[in-house]
C-alpha atoms as a PDB file:
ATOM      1  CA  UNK A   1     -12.582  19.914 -22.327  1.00  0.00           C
ATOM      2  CA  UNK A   2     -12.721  21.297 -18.875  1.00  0.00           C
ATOM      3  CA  UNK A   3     -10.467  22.741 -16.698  1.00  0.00           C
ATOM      4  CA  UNK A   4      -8.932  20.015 -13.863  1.00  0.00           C
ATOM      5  CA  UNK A   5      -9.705  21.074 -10.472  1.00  0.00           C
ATOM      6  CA  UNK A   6      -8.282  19.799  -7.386  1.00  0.00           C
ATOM      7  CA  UNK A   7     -10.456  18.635  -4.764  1.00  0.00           C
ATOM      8  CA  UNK A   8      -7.311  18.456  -2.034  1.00  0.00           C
ATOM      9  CA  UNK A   9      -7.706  21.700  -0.662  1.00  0.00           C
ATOM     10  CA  UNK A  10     -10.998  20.505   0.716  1.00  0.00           C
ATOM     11  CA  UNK A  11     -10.046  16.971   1.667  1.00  0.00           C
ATOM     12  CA  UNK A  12      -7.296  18.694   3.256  1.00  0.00           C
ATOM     13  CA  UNK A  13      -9.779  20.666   5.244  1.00  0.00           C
ATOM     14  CA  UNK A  14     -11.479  17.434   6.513  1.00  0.00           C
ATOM     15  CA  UNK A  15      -8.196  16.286   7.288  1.00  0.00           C
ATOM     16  CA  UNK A  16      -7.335  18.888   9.957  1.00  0.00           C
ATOM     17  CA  UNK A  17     -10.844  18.365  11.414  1.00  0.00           C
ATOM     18  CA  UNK A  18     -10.196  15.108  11.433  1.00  0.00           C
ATOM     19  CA  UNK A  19      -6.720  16.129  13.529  1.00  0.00           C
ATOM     20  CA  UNK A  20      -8.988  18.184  15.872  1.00  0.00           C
ATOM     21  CA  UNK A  21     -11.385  15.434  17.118  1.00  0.00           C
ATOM     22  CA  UNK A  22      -8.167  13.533  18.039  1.00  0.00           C
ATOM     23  CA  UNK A  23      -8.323  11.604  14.937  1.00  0.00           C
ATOM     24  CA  UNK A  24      -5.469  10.636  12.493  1.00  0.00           C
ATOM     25  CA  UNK A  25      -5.634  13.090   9.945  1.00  0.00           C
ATOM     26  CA  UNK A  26      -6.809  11.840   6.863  1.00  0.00           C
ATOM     27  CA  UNK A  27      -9.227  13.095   4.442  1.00  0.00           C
ATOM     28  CA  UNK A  28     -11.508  12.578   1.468  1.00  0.00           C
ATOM     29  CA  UNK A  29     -13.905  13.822  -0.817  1.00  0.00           C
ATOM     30  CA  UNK A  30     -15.748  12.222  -3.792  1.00  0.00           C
ATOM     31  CA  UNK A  31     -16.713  13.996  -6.685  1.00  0.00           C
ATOM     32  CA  UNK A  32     -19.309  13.220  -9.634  1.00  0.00           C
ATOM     33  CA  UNK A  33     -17.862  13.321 -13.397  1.00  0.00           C
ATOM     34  CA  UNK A  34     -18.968  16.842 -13.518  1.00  0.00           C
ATOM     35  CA  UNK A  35     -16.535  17.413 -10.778  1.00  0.00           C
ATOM     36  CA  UNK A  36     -19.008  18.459  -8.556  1.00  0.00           C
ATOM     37  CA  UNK A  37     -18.726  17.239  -4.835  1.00  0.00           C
ATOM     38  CA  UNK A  38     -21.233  14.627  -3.783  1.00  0.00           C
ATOM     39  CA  UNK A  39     -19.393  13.941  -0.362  1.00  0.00           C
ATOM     40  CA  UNK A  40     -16.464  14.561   1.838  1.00  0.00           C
ATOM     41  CA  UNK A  41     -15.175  12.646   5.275  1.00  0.00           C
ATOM     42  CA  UNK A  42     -12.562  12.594   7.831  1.00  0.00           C
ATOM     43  CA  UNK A  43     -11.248   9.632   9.598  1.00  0.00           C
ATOM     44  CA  UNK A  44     -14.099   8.340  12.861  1.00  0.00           C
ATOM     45  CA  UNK A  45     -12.649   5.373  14.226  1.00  0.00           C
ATOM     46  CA  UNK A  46     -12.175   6.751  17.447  1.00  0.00           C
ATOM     47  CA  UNK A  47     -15.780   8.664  17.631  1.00  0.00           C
ATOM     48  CA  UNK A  48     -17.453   5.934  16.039  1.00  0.00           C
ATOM     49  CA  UNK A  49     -15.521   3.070  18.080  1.00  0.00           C
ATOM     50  CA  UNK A  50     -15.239   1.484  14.446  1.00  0.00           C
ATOM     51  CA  UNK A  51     -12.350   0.445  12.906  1.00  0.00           C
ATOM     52  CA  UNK A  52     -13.790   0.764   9.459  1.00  0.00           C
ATOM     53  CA  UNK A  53     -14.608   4.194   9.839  1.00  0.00           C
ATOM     54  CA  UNK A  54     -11.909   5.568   7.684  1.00  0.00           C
ATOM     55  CA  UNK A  55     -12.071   8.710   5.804  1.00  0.00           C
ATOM     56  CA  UNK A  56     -12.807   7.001   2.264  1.00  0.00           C
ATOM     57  CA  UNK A  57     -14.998   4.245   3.695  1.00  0.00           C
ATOM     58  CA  UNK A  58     -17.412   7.082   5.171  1.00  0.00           C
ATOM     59  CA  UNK A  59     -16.915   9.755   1.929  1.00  0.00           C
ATOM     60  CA  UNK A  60     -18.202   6.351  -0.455  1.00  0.00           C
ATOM     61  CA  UNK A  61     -20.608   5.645   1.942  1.00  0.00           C
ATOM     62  CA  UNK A  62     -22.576   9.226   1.763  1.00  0.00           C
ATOM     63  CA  UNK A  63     -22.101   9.701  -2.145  1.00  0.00           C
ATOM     64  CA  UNK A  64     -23.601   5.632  -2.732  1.00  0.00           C
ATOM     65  CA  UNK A  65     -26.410   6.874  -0.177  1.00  0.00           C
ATOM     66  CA  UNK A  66     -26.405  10.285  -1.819  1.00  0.00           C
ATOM     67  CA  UNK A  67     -26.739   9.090  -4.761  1.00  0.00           C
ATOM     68  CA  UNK A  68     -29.300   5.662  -3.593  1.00  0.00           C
ATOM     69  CA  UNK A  69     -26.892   3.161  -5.757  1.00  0.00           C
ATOM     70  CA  UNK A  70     -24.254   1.113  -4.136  1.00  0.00           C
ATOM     71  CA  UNK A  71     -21.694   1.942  -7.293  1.00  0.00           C
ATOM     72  CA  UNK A  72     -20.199   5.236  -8.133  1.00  0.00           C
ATOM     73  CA  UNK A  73     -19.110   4.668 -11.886  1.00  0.00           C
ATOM     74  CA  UNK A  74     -17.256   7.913 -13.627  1.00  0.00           C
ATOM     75  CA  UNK A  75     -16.704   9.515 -10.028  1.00  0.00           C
ATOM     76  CA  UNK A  76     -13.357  10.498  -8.388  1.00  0.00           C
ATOM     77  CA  UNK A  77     -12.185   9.975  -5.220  1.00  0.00           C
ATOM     78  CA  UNK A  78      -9.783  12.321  -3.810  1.00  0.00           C
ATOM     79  CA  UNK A  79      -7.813  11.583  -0.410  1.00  0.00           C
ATOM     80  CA  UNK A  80      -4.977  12.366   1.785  1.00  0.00           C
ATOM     81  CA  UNK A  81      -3.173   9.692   2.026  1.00  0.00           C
ATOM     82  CA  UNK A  82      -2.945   6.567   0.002  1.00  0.00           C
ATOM     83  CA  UNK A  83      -5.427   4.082   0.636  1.00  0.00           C
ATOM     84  CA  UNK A  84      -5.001   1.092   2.898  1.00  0.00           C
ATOM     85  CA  UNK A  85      -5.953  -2.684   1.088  1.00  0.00           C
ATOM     86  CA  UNK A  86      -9.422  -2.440   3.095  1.00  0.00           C
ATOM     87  CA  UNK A  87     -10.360   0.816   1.483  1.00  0.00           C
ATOM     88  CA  UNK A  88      -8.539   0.277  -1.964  1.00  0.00           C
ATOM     89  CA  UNK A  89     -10.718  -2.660  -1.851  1.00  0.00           C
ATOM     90  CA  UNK A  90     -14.038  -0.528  -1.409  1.00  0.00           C
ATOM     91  CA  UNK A  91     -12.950   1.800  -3.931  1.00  0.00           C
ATOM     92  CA  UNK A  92     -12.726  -1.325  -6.229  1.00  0.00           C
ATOM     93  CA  UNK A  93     -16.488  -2.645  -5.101  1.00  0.00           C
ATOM     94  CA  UNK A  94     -18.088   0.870  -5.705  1.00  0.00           C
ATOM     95  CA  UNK A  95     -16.379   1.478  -8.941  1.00  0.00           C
ATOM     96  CA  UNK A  96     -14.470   4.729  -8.279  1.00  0.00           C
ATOM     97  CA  UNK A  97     -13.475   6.019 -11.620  1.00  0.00           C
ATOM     98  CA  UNK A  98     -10.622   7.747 -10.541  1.00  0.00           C
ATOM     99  CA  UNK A  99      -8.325   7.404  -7.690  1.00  0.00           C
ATOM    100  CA  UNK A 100      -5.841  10.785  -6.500  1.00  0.00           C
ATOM    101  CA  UNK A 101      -4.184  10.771  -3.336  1.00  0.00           C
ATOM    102  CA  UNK A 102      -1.248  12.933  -1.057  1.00  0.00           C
ATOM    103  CA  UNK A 103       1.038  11.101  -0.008  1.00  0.00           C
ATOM    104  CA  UNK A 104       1.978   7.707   0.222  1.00  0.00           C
ATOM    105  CA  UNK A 105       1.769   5.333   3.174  1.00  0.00           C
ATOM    106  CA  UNK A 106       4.740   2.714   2.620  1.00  0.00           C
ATOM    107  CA  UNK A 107       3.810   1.513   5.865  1.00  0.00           C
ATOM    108  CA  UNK A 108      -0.035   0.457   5.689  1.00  0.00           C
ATOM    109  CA  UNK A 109      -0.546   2.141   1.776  1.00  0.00           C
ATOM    110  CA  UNK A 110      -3.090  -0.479  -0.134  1.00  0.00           C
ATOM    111  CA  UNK A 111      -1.978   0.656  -3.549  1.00  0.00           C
ATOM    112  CA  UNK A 112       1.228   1.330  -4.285  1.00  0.00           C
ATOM    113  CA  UNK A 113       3.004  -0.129  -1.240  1.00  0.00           C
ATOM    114  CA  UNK A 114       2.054  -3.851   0.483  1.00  0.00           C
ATOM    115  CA  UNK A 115      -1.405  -5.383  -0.679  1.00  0.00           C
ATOM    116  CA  UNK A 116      -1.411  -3.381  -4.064  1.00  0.00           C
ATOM    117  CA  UNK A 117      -5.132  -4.238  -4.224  1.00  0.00           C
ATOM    118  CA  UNK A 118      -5.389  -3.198  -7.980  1.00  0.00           C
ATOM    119  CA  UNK A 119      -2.890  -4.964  -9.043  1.00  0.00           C
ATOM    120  CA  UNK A 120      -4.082  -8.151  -8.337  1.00  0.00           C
ATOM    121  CA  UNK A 121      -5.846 -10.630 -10.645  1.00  0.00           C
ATOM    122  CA  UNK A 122      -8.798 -10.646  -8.547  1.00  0.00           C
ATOM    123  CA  UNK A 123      -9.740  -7.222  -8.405  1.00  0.00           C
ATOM    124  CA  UNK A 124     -12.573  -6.742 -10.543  1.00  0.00           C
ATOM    125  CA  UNK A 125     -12.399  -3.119 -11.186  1.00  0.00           C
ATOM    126  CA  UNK A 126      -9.003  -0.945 -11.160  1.00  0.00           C
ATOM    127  CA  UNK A 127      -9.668   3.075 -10.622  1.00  0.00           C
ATOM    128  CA  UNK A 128      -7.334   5.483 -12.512  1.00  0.00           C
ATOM    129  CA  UNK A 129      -4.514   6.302  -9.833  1.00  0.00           C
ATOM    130  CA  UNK A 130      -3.033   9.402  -9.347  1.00  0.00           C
ATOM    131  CA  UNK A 131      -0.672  10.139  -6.890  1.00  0.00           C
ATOM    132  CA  UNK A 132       1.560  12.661  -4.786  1.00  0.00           C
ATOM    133  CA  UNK A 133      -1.083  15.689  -4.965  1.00  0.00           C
ATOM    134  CA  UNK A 134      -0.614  17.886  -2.052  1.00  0.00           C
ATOM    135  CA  UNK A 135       1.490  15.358  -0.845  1.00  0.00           C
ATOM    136  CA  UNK A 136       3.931  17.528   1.193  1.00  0.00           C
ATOM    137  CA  UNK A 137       1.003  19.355   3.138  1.00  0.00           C
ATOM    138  CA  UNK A 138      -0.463  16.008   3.950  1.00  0.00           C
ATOM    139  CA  UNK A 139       2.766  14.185   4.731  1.00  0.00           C
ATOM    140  CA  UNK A 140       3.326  17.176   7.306  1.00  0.00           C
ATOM    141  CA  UNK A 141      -0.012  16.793   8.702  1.00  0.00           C
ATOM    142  CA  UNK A 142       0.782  13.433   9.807  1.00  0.00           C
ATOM    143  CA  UNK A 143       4.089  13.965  10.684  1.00  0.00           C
ATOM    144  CA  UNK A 144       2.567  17.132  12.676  1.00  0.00           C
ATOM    145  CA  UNK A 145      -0.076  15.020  14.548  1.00  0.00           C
ATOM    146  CA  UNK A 146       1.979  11.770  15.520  1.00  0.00           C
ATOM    147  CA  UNK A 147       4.339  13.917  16.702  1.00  0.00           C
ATOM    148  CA  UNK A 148       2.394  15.630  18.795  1.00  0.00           C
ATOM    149  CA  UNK A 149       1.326  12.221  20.678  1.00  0.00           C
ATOM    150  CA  UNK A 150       4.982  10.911  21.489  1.00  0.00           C
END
């Protein structure tokens, strides 16, 4: 058995880039079952005048091309901030093996707060979920950023 290793530190990283382009600071990075990283992404909506252009969306979106298969079965998906229902929902489609994310969103969270995407009978595939990793540097992040903008 290997040793876990946390991929926050990086999505983290794109997080605060994220932060610098004027976007809200959120995160992620996908990683094969080797652990290896196939992708990582920071939030575009602004740069990319496209409101799906979330962190996760765009990290799935370069490992499925990456990897020239629209499913990413046994991979992990490691994020900042938990999920909204839109990306919970693409997590579901591509077959994300295993979920981890920061800290929670009760406001707009997909997974554990409002839609709760996997827990619903429709959802055809339901990740492994893992929460509150790094959660306190991300929470502070955001709190950091909106702040910032009032």
């Amino acid at each position: 058995m290997s040793a876990f290793i946390s991929h926050m530190p990086q999505a983290l990283a794109e997080a605060r880039a994220a932060a610098r382009r004027g976007e809200v600071p959120v995160g992620a990075v996908v990683t094969d079952p080797q652990g290896r990283v196939v992708a990582a992404a920071g939030n575009r909506t602004r740069e990319f005048s496209d409101p799906t252009a979330h962190a996760e969306i765009l990290a799935i979106r370069a490992a499925c091309a990456a990897l020239g298969s629209e499913r990413l079965p046994g991979h992990a998906l490691w994020v900042t901030l938990e999920p909204c229902p839109m990306c919970a929902a693409a997590i579901s489609a591509a077959r994300i093996g295993r979920l981890y994310y920061g800290a929670p969103d009760a406001r707009m969270g997909g997974v554990a707060h409002g839609a709760r995407v996997f827990d619903h009978a429709q959802c055809h595939h339901r990740p492994q979920v893992y929460d509150g990793l790094s959660a306190g540097p991300a929470r502070a992040l955001l709190q950091e950023f909106f702040a910032a903008r009032r």
